[in-house]
C-alpha atoms as a PDB file:
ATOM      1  CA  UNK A   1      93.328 -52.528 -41.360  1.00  0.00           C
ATOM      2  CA  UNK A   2      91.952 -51.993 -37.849  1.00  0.00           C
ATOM      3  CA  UNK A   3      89.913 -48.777 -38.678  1.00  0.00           C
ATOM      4  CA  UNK A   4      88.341 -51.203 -42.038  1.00  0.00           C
ATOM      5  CA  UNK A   5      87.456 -53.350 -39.345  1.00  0.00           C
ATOM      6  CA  UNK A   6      86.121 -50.924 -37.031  1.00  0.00           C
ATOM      7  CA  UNK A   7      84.087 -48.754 -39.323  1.00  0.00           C
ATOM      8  CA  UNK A   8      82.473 -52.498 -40.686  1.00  0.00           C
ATOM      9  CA  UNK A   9      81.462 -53.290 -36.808  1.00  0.00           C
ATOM     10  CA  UNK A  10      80.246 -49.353 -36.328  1.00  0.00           C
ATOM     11  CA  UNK A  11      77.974 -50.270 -39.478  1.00  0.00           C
ATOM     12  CA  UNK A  12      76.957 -53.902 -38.951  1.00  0.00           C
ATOM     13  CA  UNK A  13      77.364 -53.439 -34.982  1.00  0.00           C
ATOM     14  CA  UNK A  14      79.197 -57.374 -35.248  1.00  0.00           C
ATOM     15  CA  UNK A  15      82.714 -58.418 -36.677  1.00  0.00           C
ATOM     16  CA  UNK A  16      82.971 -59.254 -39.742  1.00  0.00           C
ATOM     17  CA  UNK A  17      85.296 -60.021 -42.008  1.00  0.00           C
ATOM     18  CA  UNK A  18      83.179 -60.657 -45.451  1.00  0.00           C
ATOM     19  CA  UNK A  19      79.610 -60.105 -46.302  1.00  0.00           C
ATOM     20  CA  UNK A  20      77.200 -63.295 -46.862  1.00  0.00           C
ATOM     21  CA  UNK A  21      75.658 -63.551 -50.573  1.00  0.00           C
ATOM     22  CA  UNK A  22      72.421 -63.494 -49.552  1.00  0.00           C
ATOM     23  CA  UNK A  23      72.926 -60.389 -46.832  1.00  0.00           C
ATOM     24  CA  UNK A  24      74.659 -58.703 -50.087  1.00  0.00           C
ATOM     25  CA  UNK A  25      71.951 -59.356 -52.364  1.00  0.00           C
ATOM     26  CA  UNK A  26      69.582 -57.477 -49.754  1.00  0.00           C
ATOM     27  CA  UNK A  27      71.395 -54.484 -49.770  1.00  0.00           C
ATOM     28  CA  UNK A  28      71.486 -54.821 -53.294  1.00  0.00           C
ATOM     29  CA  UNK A  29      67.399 -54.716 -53.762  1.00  0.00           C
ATOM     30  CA  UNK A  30      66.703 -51.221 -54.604  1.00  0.00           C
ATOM     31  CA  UNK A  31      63.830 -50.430 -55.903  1.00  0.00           C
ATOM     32  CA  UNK A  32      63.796 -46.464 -55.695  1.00  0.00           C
ATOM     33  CA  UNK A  33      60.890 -46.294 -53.872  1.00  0.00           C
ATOM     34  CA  UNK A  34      60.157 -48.488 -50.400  1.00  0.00           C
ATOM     35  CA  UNK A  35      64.633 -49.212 -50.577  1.00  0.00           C
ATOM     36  CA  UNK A  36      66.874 -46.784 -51.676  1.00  0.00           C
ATOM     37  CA  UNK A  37      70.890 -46.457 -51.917  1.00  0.00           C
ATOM     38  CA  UNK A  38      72.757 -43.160 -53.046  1.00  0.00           C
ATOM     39  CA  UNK A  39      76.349 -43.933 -53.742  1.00  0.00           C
ATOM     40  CA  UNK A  40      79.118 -41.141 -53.936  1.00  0.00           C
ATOM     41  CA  UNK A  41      81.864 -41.647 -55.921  1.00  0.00           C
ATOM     42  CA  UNK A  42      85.589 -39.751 -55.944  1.00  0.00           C
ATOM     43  CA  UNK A  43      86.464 -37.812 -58.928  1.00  0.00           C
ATOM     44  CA  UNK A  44      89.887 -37.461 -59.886  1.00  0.00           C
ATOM     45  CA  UNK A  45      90.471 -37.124 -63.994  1.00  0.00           C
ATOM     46  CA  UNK A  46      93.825 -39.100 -63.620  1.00  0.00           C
ATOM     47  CA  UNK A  47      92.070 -41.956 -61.712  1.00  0.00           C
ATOM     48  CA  UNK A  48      88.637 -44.214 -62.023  1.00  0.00           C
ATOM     49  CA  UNK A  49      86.066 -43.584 -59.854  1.00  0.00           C
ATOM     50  CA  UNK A  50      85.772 -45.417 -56.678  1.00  0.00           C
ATOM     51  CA  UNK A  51      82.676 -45.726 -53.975  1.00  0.00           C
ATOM     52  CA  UNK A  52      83.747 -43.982 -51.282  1.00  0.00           C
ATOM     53  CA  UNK A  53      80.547 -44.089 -49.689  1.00  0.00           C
ATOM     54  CA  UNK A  54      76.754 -45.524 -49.254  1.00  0.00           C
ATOM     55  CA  UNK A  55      73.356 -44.000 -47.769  1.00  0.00           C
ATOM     56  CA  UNK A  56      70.408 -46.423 -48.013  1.00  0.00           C
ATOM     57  CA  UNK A  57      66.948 -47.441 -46.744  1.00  0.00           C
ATOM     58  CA  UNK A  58      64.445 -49.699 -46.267  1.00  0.00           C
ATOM     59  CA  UNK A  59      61.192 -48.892 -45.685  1.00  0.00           C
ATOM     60  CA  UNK A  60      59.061 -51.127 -42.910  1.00  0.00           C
ATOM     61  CA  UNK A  61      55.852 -50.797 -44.614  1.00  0.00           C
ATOM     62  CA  UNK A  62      54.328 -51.267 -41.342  1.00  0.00           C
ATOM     63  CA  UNK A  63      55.197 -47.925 -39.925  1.00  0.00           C
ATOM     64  CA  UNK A  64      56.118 -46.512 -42.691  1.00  0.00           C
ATOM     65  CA  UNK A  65      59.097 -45.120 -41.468  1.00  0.00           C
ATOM     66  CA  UNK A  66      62.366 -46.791 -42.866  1.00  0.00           C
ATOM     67  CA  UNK A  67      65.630 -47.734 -41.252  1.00  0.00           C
ATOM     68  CA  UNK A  68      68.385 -45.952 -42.261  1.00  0.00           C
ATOM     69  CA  UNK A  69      72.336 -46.694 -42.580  1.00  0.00           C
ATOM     70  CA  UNK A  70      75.992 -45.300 -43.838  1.00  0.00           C
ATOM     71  CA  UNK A  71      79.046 -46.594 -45.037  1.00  0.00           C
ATOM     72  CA  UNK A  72      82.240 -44.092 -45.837  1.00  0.00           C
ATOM     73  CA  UNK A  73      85.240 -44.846 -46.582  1.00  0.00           C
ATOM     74  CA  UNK A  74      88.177 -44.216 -43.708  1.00  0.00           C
ATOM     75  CA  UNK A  75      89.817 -41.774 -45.394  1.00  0.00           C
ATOM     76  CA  UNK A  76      86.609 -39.998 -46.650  1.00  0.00           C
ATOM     77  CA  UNK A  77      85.056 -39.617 -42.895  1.00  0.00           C
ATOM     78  CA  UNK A  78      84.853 -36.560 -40.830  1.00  0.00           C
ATOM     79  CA  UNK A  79      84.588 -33.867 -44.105  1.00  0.00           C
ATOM     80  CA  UNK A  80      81.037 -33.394 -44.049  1.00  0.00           C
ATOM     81  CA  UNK A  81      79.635 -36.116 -46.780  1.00  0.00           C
ATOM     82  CA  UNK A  82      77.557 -38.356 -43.893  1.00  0.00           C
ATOM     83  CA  UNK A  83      75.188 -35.122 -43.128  1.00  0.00           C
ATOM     84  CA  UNK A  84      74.941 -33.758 -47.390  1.00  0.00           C
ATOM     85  CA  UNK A  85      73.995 -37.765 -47.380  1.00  0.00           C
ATOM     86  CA  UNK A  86      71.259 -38.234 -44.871  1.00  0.00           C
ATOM     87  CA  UNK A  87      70.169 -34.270 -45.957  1.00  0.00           C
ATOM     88  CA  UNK A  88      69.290 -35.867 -49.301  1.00  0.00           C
ATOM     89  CA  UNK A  89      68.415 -39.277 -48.803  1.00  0.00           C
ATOM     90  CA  UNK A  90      65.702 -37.619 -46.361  1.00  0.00           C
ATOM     91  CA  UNK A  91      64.270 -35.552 -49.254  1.00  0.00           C
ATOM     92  CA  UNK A  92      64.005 -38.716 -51.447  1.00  0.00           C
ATOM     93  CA  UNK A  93      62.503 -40.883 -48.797  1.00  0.00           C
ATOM     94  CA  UNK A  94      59.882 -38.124 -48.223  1.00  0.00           C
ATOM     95  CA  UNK A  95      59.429 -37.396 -51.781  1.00  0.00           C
ATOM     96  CA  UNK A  96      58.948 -41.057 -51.815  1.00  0.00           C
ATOM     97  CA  UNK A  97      55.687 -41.198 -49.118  1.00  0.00           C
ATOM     98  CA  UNK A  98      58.523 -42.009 -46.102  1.00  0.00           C
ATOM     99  CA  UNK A  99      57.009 -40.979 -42.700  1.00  0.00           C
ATOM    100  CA  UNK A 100      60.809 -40.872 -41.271  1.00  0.00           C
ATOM    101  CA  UNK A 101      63.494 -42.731 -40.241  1.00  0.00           C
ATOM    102  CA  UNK A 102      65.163 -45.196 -37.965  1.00  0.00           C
ATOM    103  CA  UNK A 103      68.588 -46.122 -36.539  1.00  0.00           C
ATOM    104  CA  UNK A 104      70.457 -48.155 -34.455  1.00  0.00           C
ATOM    105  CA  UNK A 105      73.704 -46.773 -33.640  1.00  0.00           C
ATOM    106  CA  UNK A 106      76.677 -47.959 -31.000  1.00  0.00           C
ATOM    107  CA  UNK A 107      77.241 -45.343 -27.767  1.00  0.00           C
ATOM    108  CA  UNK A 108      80.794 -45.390 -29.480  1.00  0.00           C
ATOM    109  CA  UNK A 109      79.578 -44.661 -33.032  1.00  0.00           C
ATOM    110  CA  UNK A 110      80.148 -40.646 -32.143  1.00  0.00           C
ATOM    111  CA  UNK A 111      80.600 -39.399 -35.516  1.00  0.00           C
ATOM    112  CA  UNK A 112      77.261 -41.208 -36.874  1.00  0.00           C
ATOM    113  CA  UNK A 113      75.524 -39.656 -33.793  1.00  0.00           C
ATOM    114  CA  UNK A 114      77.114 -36.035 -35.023  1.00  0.00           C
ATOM    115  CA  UNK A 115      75.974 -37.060 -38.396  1.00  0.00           C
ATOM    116  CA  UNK A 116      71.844 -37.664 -37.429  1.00  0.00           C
ATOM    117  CA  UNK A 117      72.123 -34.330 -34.973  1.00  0.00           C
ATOM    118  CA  UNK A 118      73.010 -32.505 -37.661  1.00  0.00           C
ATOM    119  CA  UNK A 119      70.420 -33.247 -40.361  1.00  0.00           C
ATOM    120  CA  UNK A 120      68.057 -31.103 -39.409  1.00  0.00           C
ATOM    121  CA  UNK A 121      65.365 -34.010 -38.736  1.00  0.00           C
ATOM    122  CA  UNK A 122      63.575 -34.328 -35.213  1.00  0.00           C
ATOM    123  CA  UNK A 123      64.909 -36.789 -33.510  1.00  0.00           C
ATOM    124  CA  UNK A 124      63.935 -39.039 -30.337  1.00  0.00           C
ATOM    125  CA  UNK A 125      66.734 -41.416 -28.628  1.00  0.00           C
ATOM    126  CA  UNK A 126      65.989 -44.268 -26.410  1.00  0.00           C
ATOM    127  CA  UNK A 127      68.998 -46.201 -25.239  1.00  0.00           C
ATOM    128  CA  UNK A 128      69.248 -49.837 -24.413  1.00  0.00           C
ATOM    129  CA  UNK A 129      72.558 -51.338 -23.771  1.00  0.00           C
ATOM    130  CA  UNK A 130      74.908 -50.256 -25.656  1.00  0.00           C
ATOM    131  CA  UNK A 131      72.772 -49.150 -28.950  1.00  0.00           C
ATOM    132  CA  UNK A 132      71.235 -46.126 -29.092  1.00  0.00           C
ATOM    133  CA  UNK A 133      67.713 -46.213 -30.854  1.00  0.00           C
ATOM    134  CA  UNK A 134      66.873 -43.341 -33.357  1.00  0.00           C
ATOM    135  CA  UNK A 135      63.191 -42.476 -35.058  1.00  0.00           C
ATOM    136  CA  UNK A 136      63.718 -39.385 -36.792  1.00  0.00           C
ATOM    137  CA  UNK A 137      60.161 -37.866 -37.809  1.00  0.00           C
ATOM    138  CA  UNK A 138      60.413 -35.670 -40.886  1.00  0.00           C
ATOM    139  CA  UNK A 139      56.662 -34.015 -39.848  1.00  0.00           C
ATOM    140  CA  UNK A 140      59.317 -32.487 -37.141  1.00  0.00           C
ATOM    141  CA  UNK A 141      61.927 -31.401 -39.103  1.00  0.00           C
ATOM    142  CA  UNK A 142      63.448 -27.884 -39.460  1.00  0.00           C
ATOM    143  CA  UNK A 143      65.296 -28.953 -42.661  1.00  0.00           C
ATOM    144  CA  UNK A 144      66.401 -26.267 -44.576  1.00  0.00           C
ATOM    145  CA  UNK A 145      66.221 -26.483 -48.652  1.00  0.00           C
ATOM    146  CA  UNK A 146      68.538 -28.673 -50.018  1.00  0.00           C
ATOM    147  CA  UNK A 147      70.858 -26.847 -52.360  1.00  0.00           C
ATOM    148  CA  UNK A 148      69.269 -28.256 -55.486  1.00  0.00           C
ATOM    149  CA  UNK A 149      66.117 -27.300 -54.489  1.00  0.00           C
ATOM    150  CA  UNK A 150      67.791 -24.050 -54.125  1.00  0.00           C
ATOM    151  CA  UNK A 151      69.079 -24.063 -57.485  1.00  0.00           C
ATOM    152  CA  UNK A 152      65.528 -25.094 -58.996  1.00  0.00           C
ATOM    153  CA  UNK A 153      64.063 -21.712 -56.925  1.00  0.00           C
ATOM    154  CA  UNK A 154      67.019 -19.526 -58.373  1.00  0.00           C
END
């Protein structure tokens, strides 16, 4: 229970136990365009599905960069799906007229850090307390094709 807890304060950077209606319902708003969530599901032919993990963002039309944010399940972390997410959540969002993105991530939050350094995007950190602020420019990216762009070129 304590790493369900922990990975909900790495995300949310507060405790929580539950997630208000109306903070739900804005993570909820996708509209494919300026807010965008990619879900990844498990496969297993013996099982149903299940979300094992989230990408999304929302765009702040007045930079036109959007902030961006994870969720993966425990026992899902640390095998790679984090950077394949941000990888193509990054080609949507500049598909989609995105100038970027932006996080907020805890000093402790090491494995979401390892995730953003290895995307391929540029990225400038400032630090203030205990958050570390990202802006990840895709104009300064060295992003190499995704692999179904690869596929498409084959």
């Amino acid at each position: 229970m304590y790493q369900l807890y922990n990975s909900l304060y790495q995300r949310f950077q507060r405790v929580i136990k539950s997630i208000p209606h109306k903070e739900r319902q804005y993570y909820l708003d996708v509209d494919y365009k300026q807010n965008m969530a990619l879900v990844v599901e498990s496969y297993d032919q013996h099982r149903d599905p299940e979300i094992i993990g989230v990408a999304q963002y929302f765009q702040n039309s007045a930079t036109g960069f959007a902030d961006v944010a994870f969720v993966i399940r425990d026992a899902w972390q640390g095998q790679g799906l984090g950077t394949l997410m941000i990888r193509h959540l990054a080609d949507v969002a500049e598909k989609n007229g995105i100038k970027g993105f932006t996080a907020d991530v805890l000093v402790t939050n090491a494995a979401m850090l390892h995730v953003f350094y290895n995307s391929g995007l540029g990225i400038n950190t400032a630090l203030s307390g205990e958050v570390y602020h990202l802006k990840m420019n895709f104009a300064k990216s060295n992003r190499r094709a995704t692999d179904a762009d690869k596929l498409q070129n084959a």
